[in-house]
Protein backbone atom coordinates (compact mmCIF):
# COMPACT_ATOMS: atom_id res chain seq x y z
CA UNK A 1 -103.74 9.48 21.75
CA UNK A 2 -102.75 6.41 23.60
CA UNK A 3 -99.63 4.17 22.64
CA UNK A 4 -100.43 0.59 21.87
CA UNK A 5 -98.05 -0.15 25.03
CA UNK A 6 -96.23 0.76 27.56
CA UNK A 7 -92.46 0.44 26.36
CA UNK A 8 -92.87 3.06 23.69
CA UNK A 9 -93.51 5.62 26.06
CA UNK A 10 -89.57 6.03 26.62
CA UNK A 11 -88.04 4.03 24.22
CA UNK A 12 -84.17 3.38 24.04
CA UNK A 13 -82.57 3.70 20.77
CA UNK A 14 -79.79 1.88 18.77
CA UNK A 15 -76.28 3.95 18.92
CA UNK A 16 -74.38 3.62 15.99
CA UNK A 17 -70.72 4.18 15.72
CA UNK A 18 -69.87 7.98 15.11
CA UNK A 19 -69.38 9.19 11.66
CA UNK A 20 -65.93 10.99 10.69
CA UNK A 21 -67.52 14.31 10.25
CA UNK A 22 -68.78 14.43 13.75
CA UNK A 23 -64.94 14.26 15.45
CA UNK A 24 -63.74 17.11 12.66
CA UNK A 25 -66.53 19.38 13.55
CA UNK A 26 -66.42 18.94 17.58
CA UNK A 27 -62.60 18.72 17.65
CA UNK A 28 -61.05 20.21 14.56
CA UNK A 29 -59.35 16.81 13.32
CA UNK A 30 -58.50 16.57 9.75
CA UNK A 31 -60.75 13.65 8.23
CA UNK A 32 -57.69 12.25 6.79
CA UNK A 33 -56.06 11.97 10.17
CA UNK A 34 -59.53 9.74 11.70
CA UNK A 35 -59.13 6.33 12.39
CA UNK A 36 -62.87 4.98 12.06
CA UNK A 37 -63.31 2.26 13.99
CA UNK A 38 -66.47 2.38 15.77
CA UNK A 39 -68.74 0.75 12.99
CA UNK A 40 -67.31 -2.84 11.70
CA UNK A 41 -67.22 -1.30 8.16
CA UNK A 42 -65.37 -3.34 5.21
CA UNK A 43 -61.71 -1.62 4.98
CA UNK A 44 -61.85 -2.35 1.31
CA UNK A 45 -64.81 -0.97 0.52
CA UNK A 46 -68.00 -2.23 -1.28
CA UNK A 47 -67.36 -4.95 -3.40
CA UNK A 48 -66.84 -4.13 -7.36
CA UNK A 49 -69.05 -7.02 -8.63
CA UNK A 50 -71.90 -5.40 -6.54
CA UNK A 51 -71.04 -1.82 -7.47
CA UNK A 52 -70.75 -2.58 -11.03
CA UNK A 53 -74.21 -4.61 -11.45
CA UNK A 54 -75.96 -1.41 -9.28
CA UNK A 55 -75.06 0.46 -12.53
CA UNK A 56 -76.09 -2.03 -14.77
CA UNK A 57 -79.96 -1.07 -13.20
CA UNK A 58 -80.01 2.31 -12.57
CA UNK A 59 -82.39 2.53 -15.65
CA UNK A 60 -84.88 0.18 -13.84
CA UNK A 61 -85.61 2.20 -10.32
CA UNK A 62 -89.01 3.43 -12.01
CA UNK A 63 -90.53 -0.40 -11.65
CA UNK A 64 -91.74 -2.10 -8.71
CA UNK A 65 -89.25 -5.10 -7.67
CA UNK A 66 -90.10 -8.20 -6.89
CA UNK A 67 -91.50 -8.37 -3.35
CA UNK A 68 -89.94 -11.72 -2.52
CA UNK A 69 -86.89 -10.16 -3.68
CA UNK A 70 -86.46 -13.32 -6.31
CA UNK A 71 -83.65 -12.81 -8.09
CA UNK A 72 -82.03 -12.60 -4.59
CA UNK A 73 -83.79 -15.56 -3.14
CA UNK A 74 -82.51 -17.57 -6.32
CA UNK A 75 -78.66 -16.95 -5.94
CA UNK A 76 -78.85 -17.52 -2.02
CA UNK A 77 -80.60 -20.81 -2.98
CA UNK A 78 -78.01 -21.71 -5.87
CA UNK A 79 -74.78 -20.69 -3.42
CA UNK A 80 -75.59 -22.03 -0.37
CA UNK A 81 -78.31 -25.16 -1.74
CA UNK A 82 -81.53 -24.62 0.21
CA UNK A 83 -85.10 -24.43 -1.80
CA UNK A 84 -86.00 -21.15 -3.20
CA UNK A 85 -88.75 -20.83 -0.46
CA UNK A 86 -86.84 -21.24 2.09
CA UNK A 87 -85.09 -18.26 1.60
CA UNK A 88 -86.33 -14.59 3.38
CA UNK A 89 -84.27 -11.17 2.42
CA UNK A 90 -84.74 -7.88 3.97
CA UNK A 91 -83.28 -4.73 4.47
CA UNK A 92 -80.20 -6.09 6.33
CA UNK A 93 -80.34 -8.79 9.44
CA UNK A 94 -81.98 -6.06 11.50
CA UNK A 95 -85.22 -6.30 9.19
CA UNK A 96 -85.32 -9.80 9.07
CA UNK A 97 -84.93 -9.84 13.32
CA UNK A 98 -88.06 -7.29 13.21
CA UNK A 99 -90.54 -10.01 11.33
CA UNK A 100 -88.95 -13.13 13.21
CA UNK A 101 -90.00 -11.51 16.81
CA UNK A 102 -93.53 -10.22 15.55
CA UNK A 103 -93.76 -13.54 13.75
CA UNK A 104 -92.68 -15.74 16.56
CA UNK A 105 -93.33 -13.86 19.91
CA UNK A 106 -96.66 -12.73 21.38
CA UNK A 107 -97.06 -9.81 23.01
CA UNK A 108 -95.59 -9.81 26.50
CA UNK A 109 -93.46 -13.34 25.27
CA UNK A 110 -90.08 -14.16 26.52
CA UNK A 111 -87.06 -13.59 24.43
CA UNK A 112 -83.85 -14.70 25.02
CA UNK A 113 -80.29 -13.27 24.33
CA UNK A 114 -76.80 -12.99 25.58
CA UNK A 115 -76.02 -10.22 27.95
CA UNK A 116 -74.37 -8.43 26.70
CA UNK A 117 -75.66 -8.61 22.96
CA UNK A 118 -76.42 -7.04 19.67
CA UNK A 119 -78.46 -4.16 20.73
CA UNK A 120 -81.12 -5.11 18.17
CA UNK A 121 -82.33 -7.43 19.98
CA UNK A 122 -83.66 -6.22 22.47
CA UNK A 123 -84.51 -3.02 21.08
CA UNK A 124 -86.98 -4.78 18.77
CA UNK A 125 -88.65 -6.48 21.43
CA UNK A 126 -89.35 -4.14 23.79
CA UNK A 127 -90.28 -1.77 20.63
CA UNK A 128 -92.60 -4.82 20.08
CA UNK A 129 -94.13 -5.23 23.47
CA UNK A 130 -92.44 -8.61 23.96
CA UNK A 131 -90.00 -9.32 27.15
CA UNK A 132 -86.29 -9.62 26.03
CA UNK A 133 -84.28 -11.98 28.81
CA UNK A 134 -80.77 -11.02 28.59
CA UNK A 135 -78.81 -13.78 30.43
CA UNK A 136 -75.92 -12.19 31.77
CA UNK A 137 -75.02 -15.00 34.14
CA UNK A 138 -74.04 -16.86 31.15
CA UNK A 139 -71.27 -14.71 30.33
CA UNK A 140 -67.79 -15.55 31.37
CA UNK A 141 -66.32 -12.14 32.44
CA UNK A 142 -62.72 -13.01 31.87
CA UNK A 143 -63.32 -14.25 28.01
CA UNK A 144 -66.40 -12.40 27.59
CA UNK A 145 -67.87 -15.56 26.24
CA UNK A 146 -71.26 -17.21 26.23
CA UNK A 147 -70.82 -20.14 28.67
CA UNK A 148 -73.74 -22.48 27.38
CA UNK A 149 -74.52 -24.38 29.86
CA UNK A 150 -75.90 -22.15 31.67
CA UNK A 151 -77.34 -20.03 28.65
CA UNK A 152 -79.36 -23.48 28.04
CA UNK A 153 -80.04 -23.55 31.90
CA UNK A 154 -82.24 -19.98 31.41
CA UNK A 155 -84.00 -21.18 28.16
CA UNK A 156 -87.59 -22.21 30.18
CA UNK A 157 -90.95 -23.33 28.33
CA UNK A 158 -91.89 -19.98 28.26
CA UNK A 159 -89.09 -19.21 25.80
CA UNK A 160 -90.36 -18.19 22.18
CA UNK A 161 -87.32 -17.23 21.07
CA UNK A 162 -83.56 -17.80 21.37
CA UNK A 163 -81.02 -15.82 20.12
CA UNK A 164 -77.08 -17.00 19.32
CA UNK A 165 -74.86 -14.46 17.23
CA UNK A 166 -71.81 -17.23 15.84
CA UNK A 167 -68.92 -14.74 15.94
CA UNK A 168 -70.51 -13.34 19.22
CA UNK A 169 -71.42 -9.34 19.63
CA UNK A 170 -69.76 -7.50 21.10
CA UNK A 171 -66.21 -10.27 22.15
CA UNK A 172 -65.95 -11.68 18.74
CA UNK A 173 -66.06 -15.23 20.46
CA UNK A 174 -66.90 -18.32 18.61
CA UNK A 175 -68.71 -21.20 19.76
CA UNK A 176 -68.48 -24.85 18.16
CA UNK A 177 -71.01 -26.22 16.37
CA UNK A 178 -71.81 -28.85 18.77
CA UNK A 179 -72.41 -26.17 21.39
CA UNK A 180 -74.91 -24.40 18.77
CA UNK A 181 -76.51 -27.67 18.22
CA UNK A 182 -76.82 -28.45 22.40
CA UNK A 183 -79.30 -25.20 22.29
CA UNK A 184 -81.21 -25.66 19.23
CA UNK A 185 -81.86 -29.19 20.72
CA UNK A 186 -82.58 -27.64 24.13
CA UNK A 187 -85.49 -25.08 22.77
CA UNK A 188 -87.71 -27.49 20.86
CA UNK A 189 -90.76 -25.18 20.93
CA UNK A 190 -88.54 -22.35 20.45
CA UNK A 191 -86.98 -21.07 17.53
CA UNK A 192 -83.85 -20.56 17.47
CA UNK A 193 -81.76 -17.83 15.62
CA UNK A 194 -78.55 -18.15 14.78
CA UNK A 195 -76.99 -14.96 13.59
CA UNK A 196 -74.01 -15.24 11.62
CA UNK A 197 -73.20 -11.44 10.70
CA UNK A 198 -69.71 -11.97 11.50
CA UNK A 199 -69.05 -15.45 10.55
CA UNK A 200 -67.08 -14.65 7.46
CA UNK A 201 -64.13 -13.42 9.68
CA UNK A 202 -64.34 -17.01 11.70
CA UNK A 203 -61.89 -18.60 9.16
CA UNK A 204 -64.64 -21.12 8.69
CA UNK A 205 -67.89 -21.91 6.36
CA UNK A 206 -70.17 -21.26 9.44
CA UNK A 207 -72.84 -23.20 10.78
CA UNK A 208 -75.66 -22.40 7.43
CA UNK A 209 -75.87 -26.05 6.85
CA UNK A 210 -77.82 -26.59 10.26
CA UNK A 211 -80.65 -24.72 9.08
CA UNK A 212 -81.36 -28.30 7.53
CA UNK A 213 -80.91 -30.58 10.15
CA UNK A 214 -83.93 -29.14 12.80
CA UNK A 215 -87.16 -27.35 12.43
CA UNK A 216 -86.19 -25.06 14.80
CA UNK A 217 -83.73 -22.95 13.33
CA UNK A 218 -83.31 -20.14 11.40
CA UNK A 219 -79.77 -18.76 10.22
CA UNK A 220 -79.31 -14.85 9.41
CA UNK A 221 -76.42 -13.24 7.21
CA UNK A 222 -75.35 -9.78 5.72
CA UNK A 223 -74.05 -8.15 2.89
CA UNK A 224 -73.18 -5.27 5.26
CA UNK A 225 -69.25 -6.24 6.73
CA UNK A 226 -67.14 -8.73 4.50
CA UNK A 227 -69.33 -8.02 1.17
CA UNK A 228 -68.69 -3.94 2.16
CA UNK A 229 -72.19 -3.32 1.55
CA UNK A 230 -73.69 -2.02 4.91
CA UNK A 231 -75.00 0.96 2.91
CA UNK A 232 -76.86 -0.55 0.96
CA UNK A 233 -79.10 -2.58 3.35
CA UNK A 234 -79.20 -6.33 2.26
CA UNK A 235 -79.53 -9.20 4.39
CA UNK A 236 -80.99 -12.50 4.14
CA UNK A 237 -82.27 -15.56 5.79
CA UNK A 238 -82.49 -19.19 5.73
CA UNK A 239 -84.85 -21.57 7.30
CA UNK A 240 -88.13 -24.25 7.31
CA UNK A 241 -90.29 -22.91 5.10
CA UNK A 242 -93.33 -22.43 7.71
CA UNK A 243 -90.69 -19.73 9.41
CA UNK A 244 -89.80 -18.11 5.85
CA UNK A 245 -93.52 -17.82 5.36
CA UNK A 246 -94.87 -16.51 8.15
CA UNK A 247 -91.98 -13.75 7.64
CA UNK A 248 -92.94 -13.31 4.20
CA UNK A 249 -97.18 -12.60 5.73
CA UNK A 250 -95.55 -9.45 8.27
CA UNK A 251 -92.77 -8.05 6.15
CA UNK A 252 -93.40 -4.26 4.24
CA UNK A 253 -94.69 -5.71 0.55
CA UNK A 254 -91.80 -4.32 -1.51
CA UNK A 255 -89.22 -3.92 1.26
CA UNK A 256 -86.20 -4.77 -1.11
CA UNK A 257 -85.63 -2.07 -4.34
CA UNK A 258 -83.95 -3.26 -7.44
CA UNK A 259 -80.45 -1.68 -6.80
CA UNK A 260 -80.46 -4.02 -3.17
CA UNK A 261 -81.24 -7.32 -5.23
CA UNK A 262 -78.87 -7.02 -7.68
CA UNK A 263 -76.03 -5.48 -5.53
CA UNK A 264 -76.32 -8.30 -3.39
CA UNK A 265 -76.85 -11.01 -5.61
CA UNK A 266 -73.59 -9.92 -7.35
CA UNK A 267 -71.73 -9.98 -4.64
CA UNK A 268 -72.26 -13.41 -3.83
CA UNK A 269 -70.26 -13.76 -6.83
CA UNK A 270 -67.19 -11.38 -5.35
CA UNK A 271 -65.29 -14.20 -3.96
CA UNK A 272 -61.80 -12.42 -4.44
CA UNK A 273 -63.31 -9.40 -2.58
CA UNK A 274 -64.13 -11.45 0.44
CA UNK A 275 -61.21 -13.09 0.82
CA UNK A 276 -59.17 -9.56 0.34
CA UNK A 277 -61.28 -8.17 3.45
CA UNK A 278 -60.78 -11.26 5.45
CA UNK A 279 -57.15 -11.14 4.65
CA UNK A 280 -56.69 -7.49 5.57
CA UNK A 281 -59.18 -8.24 8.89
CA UNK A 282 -56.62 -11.05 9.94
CA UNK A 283 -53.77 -8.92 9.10
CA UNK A 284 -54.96 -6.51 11.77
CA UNK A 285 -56.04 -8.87 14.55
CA UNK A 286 -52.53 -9.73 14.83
CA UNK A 287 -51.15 -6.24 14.78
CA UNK A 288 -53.28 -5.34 17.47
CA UNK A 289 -52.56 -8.36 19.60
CA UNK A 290 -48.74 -7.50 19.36
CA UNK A 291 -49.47 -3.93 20.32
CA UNK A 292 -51.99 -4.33 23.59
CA UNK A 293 -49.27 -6.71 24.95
CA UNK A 294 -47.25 -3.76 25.73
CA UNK A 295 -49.84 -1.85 27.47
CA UNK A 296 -50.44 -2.31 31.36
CA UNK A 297 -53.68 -0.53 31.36
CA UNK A 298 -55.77 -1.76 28.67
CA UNK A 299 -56.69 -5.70 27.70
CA UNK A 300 -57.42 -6.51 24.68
CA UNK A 301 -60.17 -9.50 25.32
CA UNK A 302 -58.84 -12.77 23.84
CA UNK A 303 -60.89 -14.82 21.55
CA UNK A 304 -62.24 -12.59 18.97
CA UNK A 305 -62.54 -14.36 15.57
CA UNK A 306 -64.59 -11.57 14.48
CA UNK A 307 -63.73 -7.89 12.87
CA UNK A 308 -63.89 -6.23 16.49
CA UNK A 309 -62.81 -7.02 19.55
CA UNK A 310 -63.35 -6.24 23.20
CA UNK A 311 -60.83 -3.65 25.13
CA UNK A 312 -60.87 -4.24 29.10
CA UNK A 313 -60.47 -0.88 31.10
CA UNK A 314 -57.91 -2.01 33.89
CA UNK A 315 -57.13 1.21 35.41
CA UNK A 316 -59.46 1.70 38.24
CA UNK A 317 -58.85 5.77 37.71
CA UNK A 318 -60.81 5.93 34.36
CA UNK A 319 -63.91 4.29 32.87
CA UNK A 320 -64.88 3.61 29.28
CA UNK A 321 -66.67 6.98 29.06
CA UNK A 322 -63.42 8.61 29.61
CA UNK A 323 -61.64 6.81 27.65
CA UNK A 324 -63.82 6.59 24.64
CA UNK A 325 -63.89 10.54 24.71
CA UNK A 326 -59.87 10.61 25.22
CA UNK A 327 -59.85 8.64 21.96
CA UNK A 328 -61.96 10.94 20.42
CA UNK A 329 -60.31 13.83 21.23
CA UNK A 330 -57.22 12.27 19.07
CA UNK A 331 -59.28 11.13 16.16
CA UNK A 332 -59.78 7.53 17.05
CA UNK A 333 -63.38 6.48 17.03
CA UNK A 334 -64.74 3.27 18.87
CA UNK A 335 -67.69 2.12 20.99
CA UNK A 336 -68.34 2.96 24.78
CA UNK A 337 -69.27 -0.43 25.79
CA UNK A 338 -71.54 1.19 28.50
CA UNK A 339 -73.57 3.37 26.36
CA UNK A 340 -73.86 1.00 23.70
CA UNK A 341 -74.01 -3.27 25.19
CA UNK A 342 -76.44 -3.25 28.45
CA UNK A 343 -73.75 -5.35 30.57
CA UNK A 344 -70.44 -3.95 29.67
CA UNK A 345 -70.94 -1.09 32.07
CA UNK A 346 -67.95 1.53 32.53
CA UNK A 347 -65.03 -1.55 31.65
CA UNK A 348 -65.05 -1.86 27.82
CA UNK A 349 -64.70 -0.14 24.51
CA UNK A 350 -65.99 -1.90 21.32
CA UNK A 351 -63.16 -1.33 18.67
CA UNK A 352 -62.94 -2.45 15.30
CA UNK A 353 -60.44 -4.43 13.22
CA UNK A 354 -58.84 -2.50 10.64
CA UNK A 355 -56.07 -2.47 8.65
CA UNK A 356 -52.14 -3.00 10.73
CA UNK A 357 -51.72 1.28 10.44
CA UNK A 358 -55.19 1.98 12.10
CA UNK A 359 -54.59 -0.91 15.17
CA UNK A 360 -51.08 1.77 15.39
CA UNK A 361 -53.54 4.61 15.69
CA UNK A 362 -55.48 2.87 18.41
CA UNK A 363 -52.56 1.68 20.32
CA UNK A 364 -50.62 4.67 19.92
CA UNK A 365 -53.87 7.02 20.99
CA UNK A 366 -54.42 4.67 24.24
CA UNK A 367 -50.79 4.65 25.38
CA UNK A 368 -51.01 8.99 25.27
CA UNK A 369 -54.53 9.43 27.49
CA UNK A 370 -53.53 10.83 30.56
């Protein structure tokens, strides 16, 4: 049996954030004393409209949905005032990324992302037999953010695809929206994607409203962080409608079940619930940039309008693998930037924003490693 190419021979995988149950089994901590951090989840939880509407169908799982996800496509169209059609939803933003690379990229085509950046990105590609370009040069290493001149310098006319993720992964960094606008007009026969997973924490509206200003562009959000619904798996798209169609012609037929739709849809409605998570998620952004100003051997990264934030390793005697197990080992979970960003090497964690008591727990568990 022969694989249809090369890069699935040894594939690289996504690594999550560990669940709880993992650090109470390997190290005997109470779940009630683990401070989760490790995944960007909503500290409030899923949001009620969404929960209660779920219910509302539970009697309707035996039909088939719609497999445009309609009702869906309808409230994204009514909220945020784009044409029915030019609406896509999947199974959160890492669906719709699958259809925009098969749809967009030939095999072997160049792809182009931040380095470091969501894993996804380049995960897909190379699980798609299409070349992700991850531009590290374009990262400044003492903000950890994308400096875009010289991402537009790499973008060549062999570029299919560009990627920009508007709170950036993994720093949290924002970028204005005439620096989005200088690379969607550098790419012409590229599209561009503009992934705003994040942008709720930005303390702005985001950059949606571009989607209808070039023909280039498509703009990706979730229900998975401020909505709380990242188990759930909704996320959704907006763009011309030759990008939402040719989306629509590689996508699974009935990729989105009832309980998604609705869920979502409601949520849009959840307003108070939004602004409750972004409240708490500011809260803790400023606890935790009190705290890291009295350590000497960890930096927290500037910047980060996002619910996570970079930590800089600056003891030469210990690396991120070290450290991330050290955490572990007193029930704080977060990400080893060098198993889980290609770029970040041995010199970061990825940790969430929580609430002010769990940026204690982090603080608190850093200041005791050895």
């Amino acid at each position: 049996m022969r694989l249809s190419h090369p890069g699935l021979a040894d594939p690289e995988f996504y690594v999550p954030g560990l669940p709880a149950d993992y650090v109470t089994a390997r190290y005997g901590v109470s779940p009630a004393d683990i401070a989760k951090l490790g995944s960007a989840e909503n500290p409030l939880g899923a949001s009620p409209l969404a929960v209660e509407a779920i219910r509302e169908r539970l009697d309707r799982v035996h039909l088939y949905p719609s497999w445009t996800a309609e009702p869906l496509r309808e409230k994204v169209s009514l909220v945020y005032g784009f044409e029915p059609e030019r609406v896509m939803c999947g199974a959160g933003e890492t669906e719709l990324i699958s259809w925009l690379i098969r749809a967009f990229c030939e095999p072997g085509g160049r792809i182009q992302m931040p380095g470091p950046c969501f894993p996804i990105y380049h995960l897909f590609a190379e699980a798609e037999g299409r070349g992700p370009v991850l531009v590290h040069e374009a990262t400044d290493r003492a903000t950890m953010s994308v400096d875009v001149d010289a991402y537009i310098d790499a973008i060549d006319d062999d570029t299919r695809i560009v990627f920009v993720t508007n709170p950036h992964s993994p720093s949290g960094t924002w970028m204005t929206e005439h620096d989005v606008r200088r690379i969607v007009e550098a790419a012409p026969e590229a599209l561009v994607v503009l992934d705003e997973a994040y942008v709720h924490y930005s303390g702005t509206d985001g950059y949606i409203h571009l989607a209808d200003d070039y023909p280039n562009l498509a703009v990706l959000r979730t229900f998975s962080k401020a909505f709380g619904l990242a188990g759930l798996r909704v996320g959704f798209g907006v763009g011309p409608r030759t990008v939402v169609d040719a989306c629509l012609a590689v996508k699974p037929t009935w990729n989105m079940g009832v309980l998604q739709t609705a869920g979502a849809a409601a949520a849009l409605d959840d307003k108070d619930h939004v602004d409750a998570a972004v409240d708490v998620i500011a809260e803790g952004r400023a606890r935790a940039r009190a705290r890291f100003a009295g350590l000497d051997r960890f930096r927290m990264v500037p910047g980060s309008r996002s619910n996570f934030f970079l930590v800089e390793i600056l003891d030469p005697s210990t690396d991120s693998t070290e450290v991330f197990e050290g955490l572990l080992e007193r029930g704080v979970i977060v990400k080893d930037g060098s198993v889980s960003f290609r770029g970040l090497h041995k010199r970061f964690l990825r940790c969430d924003v929580n609430r002010p008591e769990l940026m204690d727990r982090l603080v608190d568990a850093l200041a005791d490693l050895p």
